[in-house]
PDB file of N, CA and C in Angstrom:
ATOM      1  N   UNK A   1     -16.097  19.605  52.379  1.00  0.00           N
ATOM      2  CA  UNK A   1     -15.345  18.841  51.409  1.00  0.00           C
ATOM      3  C   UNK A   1     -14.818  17.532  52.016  1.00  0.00           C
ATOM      4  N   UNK A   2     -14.348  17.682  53.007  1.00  0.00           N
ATOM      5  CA  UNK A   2     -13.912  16.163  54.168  1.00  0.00           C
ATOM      6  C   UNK A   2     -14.686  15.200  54.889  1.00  0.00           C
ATOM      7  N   UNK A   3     -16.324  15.687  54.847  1.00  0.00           N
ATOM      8  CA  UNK A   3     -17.288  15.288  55.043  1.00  0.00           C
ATOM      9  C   UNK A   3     -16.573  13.361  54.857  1.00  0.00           C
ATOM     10  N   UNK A   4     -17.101  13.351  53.534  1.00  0.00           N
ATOM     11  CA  UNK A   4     -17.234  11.853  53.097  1.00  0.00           C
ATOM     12  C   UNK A   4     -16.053  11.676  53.225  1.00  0.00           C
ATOM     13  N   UNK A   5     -15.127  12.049  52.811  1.00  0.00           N
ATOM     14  CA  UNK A   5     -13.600  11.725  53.369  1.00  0.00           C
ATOM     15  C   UNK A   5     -13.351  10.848  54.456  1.00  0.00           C
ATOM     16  N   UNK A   6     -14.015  11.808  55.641  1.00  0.00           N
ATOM     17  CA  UNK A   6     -14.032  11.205  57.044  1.00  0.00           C
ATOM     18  C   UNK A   6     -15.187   9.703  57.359  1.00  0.00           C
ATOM     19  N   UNK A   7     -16.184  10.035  56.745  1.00  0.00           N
ATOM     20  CA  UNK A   7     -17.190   8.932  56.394  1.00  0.00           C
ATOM     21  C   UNK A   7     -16.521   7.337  55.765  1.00  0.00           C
ATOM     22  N   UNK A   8     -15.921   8.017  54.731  1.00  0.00           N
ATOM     23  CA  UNK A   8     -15.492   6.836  53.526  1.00  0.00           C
ATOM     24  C   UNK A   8     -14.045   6.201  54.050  1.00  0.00           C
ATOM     25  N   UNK A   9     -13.088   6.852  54.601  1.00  0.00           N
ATOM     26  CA  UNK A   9     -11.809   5.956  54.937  1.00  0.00           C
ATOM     27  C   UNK A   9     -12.153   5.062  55.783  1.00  0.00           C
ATOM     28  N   UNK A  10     -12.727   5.026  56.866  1.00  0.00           N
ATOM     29  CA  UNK A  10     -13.315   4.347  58.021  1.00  0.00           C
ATOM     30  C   UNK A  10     -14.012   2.691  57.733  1.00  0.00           C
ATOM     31  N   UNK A  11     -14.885   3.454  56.101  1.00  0.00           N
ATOM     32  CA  UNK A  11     -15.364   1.970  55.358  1.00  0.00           C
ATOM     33  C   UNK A  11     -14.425   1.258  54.986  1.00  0.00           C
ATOM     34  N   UNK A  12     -13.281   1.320  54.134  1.00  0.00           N
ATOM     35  CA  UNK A  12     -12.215   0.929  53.541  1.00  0.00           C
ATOM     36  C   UNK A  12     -11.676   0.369  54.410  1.00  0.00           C
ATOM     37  N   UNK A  13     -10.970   1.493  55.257  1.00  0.00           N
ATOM     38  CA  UNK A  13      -9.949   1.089  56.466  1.00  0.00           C
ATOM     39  C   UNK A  13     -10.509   1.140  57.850  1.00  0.00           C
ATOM     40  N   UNK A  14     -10.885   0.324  58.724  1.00  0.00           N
ATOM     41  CA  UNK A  14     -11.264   0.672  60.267  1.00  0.00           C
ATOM     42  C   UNK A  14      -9.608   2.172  60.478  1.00  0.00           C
ATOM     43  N   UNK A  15     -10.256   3.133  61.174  1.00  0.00           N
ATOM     44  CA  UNK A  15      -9.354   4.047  61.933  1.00  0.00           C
ATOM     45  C   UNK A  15      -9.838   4.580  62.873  1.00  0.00           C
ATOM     46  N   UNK A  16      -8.630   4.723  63.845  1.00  0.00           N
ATOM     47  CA  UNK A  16      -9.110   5.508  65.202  1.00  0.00           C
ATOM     48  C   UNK A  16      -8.769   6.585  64.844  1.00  0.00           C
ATOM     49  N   UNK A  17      -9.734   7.875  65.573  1.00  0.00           N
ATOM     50  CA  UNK A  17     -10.024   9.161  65.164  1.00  0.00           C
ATOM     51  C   UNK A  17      -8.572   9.567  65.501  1.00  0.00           C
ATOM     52  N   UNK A  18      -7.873   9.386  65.935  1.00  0.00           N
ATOM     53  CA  UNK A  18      -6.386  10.939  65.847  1.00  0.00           C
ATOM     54  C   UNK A  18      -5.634  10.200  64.886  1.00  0.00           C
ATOM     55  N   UNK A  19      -5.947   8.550  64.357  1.00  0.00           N
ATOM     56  CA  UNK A  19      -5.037   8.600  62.715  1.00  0.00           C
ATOM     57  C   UNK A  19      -5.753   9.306  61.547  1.00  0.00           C
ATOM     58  N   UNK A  20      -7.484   9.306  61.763  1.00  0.00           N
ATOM     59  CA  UNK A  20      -8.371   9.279  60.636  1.00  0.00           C
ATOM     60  C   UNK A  20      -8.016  11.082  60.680  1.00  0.00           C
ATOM     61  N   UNK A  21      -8.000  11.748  62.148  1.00  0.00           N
ATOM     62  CA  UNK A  21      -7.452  13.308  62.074  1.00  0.00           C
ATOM     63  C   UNK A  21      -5.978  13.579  61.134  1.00  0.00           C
ATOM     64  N   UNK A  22      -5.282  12.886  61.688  1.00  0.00           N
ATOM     65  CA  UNK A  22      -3.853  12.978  60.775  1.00  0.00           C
ATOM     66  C   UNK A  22      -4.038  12.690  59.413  1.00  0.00           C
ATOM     67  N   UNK A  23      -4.533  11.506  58.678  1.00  0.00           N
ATOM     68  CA  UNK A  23      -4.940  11.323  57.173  1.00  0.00           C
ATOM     69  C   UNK A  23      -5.839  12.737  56.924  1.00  0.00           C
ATOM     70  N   UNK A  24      -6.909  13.280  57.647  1.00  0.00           N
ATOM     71  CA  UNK A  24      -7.772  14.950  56.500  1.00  0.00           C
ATOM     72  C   UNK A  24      -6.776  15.468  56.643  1.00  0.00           C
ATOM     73  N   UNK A  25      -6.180  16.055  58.076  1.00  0.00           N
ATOM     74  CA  UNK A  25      -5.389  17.040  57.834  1.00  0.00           C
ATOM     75  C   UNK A  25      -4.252  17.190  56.879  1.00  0.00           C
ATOM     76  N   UNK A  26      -3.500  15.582  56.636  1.00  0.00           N
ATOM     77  CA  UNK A  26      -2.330  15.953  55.629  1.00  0.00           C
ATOM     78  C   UNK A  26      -2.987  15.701  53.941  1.00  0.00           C
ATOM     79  N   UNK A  27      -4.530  14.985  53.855  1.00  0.00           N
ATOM     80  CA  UNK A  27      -4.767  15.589  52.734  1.00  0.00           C
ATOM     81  C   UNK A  27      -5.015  16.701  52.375  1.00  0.00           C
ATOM     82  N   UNK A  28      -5.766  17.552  52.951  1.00  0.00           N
ATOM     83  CA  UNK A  28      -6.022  18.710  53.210  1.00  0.00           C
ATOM     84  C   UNK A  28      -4.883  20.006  52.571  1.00  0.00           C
ATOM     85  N   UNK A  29      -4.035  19.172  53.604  1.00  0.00           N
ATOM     86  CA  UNK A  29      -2.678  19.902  53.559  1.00  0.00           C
ATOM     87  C   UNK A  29      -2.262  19.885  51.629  1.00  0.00           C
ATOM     88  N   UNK A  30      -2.016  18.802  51.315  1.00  0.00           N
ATOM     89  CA  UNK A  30      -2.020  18.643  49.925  1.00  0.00           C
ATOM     90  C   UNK A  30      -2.666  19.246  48.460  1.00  0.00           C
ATOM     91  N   UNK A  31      -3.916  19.646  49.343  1.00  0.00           N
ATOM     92  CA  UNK A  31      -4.906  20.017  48.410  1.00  0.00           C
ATOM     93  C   UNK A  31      -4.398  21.625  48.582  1.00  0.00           C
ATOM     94  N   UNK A  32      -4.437  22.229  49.692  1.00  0.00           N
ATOM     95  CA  UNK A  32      -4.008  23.397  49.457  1.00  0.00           C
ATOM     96  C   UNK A  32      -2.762  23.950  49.369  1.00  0.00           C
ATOM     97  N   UNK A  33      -2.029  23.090  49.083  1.00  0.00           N
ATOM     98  CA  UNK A  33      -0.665  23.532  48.728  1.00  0.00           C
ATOM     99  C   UNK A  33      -0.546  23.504  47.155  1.00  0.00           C
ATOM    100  N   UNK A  34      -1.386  22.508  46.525  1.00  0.00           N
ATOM    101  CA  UNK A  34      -2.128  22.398  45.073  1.00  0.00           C
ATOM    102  C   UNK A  34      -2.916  23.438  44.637  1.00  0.00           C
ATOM    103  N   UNK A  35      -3.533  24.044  45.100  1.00  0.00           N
ATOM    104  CA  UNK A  35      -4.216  25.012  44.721  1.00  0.00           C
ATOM    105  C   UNK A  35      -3.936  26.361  43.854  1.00  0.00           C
ATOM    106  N   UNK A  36      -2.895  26.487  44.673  1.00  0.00           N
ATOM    107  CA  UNK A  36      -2.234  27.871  43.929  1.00  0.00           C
ATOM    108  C   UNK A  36      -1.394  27.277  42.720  1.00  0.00           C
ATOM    109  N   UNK A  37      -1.386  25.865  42.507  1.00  0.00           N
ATOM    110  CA  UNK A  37      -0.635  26.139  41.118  1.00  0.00           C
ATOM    111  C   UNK A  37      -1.552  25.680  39.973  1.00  0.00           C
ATOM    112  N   UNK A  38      -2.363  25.323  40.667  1.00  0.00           N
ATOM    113  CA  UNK A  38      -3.443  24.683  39.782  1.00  0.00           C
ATOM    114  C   UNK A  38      -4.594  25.823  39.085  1.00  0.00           C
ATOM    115  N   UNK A  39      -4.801  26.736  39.823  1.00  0.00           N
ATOM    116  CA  UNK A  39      -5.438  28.042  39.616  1.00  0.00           C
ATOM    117  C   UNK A  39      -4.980  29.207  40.685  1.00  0.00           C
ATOM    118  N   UNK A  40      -4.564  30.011  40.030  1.00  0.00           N
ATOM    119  CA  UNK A  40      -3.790  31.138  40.180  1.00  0.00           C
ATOM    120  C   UNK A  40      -4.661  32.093  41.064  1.00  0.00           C
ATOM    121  N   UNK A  41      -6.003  31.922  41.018  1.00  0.00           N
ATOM    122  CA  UNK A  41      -6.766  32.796  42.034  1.00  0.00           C
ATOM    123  C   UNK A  41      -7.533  32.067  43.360  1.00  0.00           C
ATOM    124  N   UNK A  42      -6.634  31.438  43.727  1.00  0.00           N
ATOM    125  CA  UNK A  42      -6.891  30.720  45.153  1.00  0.00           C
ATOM    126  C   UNK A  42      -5.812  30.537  45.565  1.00  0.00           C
ATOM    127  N   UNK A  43      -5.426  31.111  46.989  1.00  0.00           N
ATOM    128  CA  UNK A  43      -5.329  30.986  47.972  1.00  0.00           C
ATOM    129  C   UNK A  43      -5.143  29.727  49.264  1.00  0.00           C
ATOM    130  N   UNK A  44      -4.054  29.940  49.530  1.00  0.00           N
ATOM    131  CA  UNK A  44      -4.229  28.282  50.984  1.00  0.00           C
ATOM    132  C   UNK A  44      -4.530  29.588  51.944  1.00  0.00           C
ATOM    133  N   UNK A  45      -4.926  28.642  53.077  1.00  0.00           N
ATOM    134  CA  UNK A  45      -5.192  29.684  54.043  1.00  0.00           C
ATOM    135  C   UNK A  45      -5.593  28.563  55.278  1.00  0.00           C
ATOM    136  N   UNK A  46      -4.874  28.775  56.551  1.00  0.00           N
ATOM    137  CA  UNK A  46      -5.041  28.202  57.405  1.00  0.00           C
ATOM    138  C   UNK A  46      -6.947  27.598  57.976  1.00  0.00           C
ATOM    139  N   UNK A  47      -7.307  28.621  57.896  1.00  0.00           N
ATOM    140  CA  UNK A  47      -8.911  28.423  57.957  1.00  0.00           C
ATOM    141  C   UNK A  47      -9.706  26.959  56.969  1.00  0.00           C
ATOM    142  N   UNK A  48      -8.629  27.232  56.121  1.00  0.00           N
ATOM    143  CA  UNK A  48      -9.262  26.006  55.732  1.00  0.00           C
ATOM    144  C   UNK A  48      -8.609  24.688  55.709  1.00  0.00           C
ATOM    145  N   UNK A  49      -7.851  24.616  56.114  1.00  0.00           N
ATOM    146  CA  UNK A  49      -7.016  23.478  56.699  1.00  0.00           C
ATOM    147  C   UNK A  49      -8.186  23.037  58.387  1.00  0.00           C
ATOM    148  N   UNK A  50      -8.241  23.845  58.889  1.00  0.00           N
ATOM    149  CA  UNK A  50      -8.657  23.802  60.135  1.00  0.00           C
ATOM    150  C   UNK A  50     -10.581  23.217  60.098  1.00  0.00           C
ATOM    151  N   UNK A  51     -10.938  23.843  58.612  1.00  0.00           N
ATOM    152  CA  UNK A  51     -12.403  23.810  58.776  1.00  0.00           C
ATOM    153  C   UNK A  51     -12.402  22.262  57.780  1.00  0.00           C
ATOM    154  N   UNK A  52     -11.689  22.273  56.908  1.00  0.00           N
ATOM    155  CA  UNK A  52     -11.409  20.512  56.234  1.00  0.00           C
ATOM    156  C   UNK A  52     -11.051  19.220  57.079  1.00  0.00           C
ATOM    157  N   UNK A  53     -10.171  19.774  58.540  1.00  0.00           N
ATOM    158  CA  UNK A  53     -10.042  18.219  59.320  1.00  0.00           C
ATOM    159  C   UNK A  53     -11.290  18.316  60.148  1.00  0.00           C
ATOM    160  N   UNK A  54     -11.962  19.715  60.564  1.00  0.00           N
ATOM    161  CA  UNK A  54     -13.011  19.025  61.392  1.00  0.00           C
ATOM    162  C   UNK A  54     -14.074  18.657  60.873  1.00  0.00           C
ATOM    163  N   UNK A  55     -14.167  19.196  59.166  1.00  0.00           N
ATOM    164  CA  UNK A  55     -15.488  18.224  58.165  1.00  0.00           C
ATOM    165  C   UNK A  55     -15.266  16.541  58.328  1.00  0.00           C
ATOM    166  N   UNK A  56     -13.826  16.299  58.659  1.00  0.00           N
ATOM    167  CA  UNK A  56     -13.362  14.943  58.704  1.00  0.00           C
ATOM    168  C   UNK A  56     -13.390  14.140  60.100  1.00  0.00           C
ATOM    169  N   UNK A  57     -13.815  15.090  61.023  1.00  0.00           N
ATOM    170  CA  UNK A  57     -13.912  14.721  62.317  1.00  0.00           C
ATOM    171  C   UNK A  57     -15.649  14.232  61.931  1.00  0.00           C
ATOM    172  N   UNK A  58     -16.001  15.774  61.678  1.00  0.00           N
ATOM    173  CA  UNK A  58     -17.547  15.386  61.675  1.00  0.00           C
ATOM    174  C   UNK A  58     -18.327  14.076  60.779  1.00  0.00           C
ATOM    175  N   UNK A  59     -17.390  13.797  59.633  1.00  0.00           N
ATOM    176  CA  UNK A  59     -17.839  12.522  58.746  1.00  0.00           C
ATOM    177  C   UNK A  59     -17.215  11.550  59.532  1.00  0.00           C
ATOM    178  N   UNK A  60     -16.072  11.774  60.430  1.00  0.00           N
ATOM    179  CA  UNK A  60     -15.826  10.152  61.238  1.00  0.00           C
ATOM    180  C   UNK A  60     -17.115   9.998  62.470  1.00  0.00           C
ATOM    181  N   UNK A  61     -17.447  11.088  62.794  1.00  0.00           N
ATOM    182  CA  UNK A  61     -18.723  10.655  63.866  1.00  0.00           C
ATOM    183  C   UNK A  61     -20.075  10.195  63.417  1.00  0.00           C
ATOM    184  N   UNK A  62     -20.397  10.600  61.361  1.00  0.00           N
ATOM    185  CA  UNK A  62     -21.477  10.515  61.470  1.00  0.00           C
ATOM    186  C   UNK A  62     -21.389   8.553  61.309  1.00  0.00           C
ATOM    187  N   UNK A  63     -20.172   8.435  60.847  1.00  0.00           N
ATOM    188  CA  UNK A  63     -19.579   7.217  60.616  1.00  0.00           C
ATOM    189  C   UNK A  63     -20.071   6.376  62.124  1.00  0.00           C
ATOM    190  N   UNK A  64     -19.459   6.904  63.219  1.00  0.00           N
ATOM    191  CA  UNK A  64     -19.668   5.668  63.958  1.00  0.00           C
ATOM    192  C   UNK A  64     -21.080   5.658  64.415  1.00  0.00           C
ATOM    193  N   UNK A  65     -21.785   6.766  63.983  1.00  0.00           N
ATOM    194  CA  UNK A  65     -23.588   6.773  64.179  1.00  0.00           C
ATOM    195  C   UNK A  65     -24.294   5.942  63.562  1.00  0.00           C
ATOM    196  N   UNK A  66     -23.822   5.636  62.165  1.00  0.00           N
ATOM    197  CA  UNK A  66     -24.502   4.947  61.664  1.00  0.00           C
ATOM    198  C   UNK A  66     -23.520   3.337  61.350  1.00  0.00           C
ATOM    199  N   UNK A  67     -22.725   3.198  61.660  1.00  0.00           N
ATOM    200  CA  UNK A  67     -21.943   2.306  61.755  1.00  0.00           C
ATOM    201  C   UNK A  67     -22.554   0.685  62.325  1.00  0.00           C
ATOM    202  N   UNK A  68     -23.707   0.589  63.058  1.00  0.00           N
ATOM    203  CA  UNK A  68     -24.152  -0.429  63.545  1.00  0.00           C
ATOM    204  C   UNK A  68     -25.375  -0.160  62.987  1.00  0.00           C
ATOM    205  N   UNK A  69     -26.501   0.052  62.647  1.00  0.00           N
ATOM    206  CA  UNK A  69     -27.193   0.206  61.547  1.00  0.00           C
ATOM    207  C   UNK A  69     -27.235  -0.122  60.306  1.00  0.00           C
ATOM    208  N   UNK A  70     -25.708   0.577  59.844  1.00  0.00           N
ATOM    209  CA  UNK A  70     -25.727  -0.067  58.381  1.00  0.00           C
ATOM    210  C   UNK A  70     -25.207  -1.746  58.327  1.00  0.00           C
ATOM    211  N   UNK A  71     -24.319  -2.091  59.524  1.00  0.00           N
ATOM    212  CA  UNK A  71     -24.080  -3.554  59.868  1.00  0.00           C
ATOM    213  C   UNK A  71     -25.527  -4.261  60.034  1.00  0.00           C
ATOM    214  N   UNK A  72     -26.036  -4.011  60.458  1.00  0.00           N
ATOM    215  CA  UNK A  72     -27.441  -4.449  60.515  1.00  0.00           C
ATOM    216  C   UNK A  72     -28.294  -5.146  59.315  1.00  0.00           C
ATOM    217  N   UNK A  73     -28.834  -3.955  58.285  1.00  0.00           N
ATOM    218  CA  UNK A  73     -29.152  -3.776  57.600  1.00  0.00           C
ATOM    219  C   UNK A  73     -28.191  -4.824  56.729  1.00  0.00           C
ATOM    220  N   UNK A  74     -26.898  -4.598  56.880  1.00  0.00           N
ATOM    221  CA  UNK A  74     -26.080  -5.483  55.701  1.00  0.00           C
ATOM    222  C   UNK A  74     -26.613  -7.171  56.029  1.00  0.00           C
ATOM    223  N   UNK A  75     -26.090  -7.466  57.357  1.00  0.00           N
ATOM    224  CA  UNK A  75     -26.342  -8.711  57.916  1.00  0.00           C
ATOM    225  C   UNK A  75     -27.798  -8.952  57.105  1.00  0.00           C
ATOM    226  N   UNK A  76     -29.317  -8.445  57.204  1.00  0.00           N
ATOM    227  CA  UNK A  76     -30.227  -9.093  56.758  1.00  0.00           C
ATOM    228  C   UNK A  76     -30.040  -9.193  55.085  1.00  0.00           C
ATOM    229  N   UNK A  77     -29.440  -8.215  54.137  1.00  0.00           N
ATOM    230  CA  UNK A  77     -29.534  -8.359  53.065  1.00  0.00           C
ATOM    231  C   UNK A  77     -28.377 -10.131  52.867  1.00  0.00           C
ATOM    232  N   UNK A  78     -27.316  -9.794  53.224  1.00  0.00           N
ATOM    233  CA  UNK A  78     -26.747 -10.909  52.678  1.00  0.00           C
ATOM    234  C   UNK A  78     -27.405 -12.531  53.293  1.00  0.00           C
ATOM    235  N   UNK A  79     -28.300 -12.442  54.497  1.00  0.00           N
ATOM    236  CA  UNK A  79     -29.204 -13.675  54.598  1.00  0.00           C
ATOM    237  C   UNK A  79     -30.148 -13.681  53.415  1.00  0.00           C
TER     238      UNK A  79
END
């Protein structure tokens, strides 16, 4: 679910990974504290707090993988 999360803030906003960690985790945090009132048969549960910031770790790395590539690519389109 934090995948693009971690991908997409990075576009918007340049962040270094232990702010871009602090932004999943306290959305994260949000979402599952939402949950239980929003539908009554879910659950927060630490596991997923834990498995949502590192989807957000993993979308900030695929971020800086392709991060000079897609600069690339941009540079020739806008010539």
């Amino acid at each position: 679910m934090m995948i693009p999360f971690g991908f997409l803030l990075p576009l918007i906003k340049p962040q270094k990974l232990w702010t871009l960690v602090l932004w999943t985790f306290l959305f994260s945090l949000v979402v599952e504290l939402i949950q239980p009132l929003m539908s009554g048969m879910r659950a927060s549960d630490i596991t997923d707090l834990v498995t949502n910031t590192t989807g957000g770790i993993l979308g900030y790395c695929i971020y800086l993988f392709l991060k000079r590539p897609l600069e690339v690519a941009l540079k020739r389109i806008g010539s």
